[in-house]
PDB file of N, CA and C in Angstrom:
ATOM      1  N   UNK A   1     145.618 138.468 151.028  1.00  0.00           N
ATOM      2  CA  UNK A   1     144.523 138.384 151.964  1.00  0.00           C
ATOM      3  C   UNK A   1     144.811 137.389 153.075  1.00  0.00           C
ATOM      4  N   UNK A   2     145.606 136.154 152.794  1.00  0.00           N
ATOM      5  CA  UNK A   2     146.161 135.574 153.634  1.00  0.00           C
ATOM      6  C   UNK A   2     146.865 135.304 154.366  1.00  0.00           C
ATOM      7  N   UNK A   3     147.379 135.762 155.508  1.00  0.00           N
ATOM      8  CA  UNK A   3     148.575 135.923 156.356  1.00  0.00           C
ATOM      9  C   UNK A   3     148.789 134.730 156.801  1.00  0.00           C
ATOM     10  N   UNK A   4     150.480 133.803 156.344  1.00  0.00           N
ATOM     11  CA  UNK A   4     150.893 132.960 156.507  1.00  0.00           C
ATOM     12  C   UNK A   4     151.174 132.455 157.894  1.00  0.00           C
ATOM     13  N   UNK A   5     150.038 131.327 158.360  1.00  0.00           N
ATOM     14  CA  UNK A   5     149.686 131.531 159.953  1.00  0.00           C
ATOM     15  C   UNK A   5     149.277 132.183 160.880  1.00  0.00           C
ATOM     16  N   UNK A   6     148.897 132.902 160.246  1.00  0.00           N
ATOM     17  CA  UNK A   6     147.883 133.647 161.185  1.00  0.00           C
ATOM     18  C   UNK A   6     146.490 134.232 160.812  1.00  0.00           C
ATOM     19  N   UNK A   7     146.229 133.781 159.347  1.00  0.00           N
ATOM     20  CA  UNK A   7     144.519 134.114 158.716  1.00  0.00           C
ATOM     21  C   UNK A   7     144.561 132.695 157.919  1.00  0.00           C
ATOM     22  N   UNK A   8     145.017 131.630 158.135  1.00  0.00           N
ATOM     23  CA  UNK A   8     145.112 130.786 157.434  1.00  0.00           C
ATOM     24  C   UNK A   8     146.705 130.442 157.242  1.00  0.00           C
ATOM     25  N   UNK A   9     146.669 128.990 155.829  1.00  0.00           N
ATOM     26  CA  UNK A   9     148.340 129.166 155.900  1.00  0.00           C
ATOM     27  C   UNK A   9     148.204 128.709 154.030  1.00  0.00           C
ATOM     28  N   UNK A  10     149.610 128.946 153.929  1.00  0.00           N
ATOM     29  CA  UNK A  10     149.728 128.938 152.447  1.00  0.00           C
ATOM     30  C   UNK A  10     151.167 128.363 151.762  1.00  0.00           C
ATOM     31  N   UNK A  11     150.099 127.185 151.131  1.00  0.00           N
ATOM     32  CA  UNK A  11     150.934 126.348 150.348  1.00  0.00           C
ATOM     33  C   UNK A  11     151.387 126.312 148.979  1.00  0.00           C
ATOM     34  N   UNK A  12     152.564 125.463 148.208  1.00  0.00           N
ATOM     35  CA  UNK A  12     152.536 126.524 147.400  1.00  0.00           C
ATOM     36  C   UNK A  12     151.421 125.121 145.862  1.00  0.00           C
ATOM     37  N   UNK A  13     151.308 125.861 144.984  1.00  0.00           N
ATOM     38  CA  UNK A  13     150.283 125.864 144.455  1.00  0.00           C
ATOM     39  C   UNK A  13     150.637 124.272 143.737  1.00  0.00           C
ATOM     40  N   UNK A  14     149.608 123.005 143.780  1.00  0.00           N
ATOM     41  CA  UNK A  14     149.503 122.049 143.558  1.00  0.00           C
ATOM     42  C   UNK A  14     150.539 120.844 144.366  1.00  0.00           C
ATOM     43  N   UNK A  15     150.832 121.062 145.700  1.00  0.00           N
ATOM     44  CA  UNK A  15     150.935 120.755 146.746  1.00  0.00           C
ATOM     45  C   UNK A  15     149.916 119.853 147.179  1.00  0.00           C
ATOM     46  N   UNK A  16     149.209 119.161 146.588  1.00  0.00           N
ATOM     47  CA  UNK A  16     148.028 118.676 147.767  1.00  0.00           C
ATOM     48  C   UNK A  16     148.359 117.985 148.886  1.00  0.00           C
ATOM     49  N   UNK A  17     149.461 117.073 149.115  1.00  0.00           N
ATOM     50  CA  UNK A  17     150.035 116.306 150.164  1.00  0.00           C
ATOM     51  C   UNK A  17     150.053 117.612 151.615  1.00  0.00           C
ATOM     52  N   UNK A  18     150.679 118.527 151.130  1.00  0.00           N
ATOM     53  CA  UNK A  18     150.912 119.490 151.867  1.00  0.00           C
ATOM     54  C   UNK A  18     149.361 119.921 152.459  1.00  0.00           C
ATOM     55  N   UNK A  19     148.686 120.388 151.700  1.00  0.00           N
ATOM     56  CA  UNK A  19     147.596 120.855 151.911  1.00  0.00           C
ATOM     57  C   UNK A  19     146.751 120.661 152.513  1.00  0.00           C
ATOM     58  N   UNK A  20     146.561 119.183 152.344  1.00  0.00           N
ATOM     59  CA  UNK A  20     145.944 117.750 152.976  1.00  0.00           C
ATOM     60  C   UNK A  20     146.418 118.151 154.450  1.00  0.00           C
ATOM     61  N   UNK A  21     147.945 118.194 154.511  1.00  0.00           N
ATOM     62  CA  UNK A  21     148.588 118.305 156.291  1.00  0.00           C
ATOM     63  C   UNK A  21     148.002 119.221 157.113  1.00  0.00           C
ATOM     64  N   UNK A  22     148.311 120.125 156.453  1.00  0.00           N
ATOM     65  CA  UNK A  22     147.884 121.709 156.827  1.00  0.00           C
ATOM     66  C   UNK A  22     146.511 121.965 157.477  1.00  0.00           C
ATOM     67  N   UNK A  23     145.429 121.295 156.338  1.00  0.00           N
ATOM     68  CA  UNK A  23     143.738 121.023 156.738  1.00  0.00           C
ATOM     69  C   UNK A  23     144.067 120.149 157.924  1.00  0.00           C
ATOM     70  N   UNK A  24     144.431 119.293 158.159  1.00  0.00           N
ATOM     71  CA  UNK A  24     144.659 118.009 159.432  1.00  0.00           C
ATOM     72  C   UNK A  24     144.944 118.624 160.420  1.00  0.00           C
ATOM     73  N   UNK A  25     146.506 119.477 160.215  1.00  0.00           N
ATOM     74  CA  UNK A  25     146.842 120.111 161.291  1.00  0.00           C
ATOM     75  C   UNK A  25     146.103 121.217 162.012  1.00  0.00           C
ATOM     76  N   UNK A  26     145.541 121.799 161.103  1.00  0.00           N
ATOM     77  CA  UNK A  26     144.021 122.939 161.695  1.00  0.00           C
ATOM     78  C   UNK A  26     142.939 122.812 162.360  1.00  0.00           C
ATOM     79  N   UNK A  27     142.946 121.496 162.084  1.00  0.00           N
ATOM     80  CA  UNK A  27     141.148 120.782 162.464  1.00  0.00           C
ATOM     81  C   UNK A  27     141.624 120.365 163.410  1.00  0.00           C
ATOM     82  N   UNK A  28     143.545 119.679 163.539  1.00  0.00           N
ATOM     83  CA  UNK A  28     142.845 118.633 164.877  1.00  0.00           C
ATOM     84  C   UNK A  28     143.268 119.709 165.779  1.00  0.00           C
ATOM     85  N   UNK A  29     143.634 121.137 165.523  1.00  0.00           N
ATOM     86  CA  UNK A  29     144.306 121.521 166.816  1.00  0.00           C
ATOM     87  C   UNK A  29     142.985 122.932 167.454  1.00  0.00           C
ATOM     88  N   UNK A  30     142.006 122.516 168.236  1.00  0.00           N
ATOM     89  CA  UNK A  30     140.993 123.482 168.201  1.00  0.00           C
ATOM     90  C   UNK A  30     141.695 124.849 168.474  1.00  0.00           C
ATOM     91  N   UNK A  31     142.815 124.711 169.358  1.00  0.00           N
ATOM     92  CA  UNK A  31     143.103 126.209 169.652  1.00  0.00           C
ATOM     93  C   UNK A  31     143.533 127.290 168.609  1.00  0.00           C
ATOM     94  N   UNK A  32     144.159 126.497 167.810  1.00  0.00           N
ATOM     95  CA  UNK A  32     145.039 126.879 166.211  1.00  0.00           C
ATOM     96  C   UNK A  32     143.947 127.436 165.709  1.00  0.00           C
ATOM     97  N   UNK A  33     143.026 126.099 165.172  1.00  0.00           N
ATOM     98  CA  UNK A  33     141.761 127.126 164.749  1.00  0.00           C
ATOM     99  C   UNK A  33     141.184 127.972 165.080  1.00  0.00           C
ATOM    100  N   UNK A  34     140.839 128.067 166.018  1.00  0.00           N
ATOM    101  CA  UNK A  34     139.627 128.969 166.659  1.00  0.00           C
ATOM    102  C   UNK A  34     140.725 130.251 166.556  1.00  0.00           C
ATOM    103  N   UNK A  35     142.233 130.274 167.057  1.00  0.00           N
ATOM    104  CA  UNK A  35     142.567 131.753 166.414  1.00  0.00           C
ATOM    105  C   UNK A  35     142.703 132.077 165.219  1.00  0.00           C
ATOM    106  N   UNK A  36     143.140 131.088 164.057  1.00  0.00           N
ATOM    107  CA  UNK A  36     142.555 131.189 163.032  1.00  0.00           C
ATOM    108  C   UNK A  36     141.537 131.850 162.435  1.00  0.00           C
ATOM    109  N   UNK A  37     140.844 131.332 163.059  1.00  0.00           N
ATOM    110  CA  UNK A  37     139.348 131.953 162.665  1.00  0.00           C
ATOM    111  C   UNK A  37     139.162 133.467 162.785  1.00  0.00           C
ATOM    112  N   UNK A  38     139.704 133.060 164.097  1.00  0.00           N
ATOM    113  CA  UNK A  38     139.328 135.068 164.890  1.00  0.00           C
ATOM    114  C   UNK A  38     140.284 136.002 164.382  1.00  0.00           C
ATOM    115  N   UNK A  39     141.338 135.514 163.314  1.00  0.00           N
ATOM    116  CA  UNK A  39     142.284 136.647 163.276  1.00  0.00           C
ATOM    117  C   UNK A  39     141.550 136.872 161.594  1.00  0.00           C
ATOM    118  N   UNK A  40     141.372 135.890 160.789  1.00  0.00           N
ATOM    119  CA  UNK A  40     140.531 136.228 159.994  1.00  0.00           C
ATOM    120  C   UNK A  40     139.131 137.100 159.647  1.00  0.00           C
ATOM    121  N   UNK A  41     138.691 136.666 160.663  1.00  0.00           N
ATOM    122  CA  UNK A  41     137.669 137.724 161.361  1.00  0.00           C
ATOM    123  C   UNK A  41     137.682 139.318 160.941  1.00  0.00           C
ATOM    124  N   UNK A  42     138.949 139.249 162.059  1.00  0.00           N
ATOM    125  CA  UNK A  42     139.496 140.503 161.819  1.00  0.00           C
ATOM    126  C   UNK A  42     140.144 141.007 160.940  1.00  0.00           C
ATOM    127  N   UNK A  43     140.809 140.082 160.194  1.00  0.00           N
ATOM    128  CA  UNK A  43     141.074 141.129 159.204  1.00  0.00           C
ATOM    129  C   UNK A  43     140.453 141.287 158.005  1.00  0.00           C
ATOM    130  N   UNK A  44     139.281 140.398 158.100  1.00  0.00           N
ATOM    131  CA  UNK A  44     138.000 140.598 156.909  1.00  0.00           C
ATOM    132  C   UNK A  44     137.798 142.266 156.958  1.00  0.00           C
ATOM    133  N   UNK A  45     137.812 142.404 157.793  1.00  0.00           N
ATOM    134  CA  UNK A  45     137.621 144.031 157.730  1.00  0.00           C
ATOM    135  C   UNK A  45     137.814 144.597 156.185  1.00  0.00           C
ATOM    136  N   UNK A  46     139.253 144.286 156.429  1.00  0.00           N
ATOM    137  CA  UNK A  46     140.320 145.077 155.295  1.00  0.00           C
ATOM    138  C   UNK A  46     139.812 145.047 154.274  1.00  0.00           C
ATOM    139  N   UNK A  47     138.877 144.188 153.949  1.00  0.00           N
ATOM    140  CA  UNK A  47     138.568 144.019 152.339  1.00  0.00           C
ATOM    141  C   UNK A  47     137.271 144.487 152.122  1.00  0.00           C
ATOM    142  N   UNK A  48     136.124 145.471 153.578  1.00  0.00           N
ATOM    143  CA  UNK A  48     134.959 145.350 153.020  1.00  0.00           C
ATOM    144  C   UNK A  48     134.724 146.157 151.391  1.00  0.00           C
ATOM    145  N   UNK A  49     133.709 146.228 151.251  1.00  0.00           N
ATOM    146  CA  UNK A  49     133.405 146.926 149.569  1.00  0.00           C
ATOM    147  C   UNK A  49     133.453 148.344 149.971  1.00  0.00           C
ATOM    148  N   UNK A  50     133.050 149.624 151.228  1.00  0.00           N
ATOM    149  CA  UNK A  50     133.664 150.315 151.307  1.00  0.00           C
ATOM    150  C   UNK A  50     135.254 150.573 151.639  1.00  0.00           C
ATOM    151  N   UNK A  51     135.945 149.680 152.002  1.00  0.00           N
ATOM    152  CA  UNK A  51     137.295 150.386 152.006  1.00  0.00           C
ATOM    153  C   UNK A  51     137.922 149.399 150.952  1.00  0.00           C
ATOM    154  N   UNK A  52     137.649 148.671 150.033  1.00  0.00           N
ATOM    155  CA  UNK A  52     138.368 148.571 148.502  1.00  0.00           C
ATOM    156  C   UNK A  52     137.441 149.536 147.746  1.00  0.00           C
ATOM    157  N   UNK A  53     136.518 150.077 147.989  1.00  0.00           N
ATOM    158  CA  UNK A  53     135.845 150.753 147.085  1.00  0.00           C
ATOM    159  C   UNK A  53     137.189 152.393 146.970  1.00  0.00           C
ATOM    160  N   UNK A  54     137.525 152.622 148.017  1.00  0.00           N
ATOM    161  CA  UNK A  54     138.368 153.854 148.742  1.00  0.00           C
ATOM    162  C   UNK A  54     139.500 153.825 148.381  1.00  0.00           C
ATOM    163  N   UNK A  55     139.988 152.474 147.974  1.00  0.00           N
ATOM    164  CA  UNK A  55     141.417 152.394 147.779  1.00  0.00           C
ATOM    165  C   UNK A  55     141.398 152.451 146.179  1.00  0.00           C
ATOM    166  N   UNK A  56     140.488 152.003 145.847  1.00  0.00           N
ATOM    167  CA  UNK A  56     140.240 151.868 144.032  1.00  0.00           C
ATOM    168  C   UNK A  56     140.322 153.471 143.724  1.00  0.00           C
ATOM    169  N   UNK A  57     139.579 154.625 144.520  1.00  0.00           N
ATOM    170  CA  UNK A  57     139.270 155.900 143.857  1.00  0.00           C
ATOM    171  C   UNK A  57     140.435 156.485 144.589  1.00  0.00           C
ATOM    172  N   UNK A  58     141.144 156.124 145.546  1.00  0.00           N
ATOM    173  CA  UNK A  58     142.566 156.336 145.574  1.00  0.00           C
ATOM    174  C   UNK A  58     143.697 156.485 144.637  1.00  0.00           C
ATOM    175  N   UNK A  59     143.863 154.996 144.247  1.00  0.00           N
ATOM    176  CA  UNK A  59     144.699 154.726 143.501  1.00  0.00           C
ATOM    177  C   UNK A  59     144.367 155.540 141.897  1.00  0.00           C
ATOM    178  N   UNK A  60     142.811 155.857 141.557  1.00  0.00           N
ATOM    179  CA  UNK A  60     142.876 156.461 139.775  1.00  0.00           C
ATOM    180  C   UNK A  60     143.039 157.775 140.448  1.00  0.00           C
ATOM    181  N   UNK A  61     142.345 158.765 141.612  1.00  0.00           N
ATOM    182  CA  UNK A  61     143.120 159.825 141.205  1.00  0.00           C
ATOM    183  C   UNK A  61     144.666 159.923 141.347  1.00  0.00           C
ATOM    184  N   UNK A  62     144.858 159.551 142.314  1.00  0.00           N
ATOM    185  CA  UNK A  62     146.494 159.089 142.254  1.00  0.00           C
ATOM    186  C   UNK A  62     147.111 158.682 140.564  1.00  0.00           C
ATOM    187  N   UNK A  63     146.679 158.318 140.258  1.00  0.00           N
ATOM    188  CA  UNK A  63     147.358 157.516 138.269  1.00  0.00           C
ATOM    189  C   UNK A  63     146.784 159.268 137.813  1.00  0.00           C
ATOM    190  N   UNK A  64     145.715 159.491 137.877  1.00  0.00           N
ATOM    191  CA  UNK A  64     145.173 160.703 137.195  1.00  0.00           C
ATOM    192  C   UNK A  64     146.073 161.883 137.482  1.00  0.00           C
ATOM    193  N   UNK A  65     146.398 162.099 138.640  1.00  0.00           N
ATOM    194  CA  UNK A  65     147.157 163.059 139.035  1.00  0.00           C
ATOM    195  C   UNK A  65     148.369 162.864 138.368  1.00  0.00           C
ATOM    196  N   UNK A  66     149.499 162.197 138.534  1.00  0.00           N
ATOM    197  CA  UNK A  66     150.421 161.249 137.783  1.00  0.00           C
ATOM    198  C   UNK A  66     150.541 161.908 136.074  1.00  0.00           C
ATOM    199  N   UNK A  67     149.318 161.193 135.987  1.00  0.00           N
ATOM    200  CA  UNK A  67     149.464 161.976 134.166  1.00  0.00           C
ATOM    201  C   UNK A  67     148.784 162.954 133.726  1.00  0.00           C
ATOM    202  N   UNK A  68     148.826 163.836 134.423  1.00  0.00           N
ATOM    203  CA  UNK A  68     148.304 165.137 134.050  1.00  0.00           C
ATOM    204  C   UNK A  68     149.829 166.326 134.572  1.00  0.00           C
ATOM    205  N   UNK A  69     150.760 165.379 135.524  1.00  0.00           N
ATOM    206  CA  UNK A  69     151.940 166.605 135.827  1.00  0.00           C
ATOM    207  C   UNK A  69     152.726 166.427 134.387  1.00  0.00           C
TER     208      UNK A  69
END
């Protein structure tokens, strides 16, 4: 869901020094953020509950189809 710099950024897991930077570096830079923000925005899309709902009944008839050849 997170695109590394460009919907956020991603550290790796129990990093806090890092993490800590990362939050600093976001906040103090308004422009960073604010596209931040807006690319997140956009790609919130991707995840509403109709189109994971679409990809879920995708993917079982897809498996269904699968084991029935």
């Amino acid at each position: 869901m997170i695109e590394d710099g460009e919907t956020g950024v991603l550290v790796p897991f129990g990093d806090e020094e890092l993490l800590a930077k990362q939050i600093i570096r976001i906040l103090s830079t308004p422009q960073l953020h604010e596209q931040m923000c807006q690319n997140a925005w956009k790609s919130s899309r991707r995840f509403s509950r109709g189109v994971v709902a679409e990809r879920w009944a995708r993917l079982i008839r897809e498996m269904l189809q699968v084991g029935l050849s």
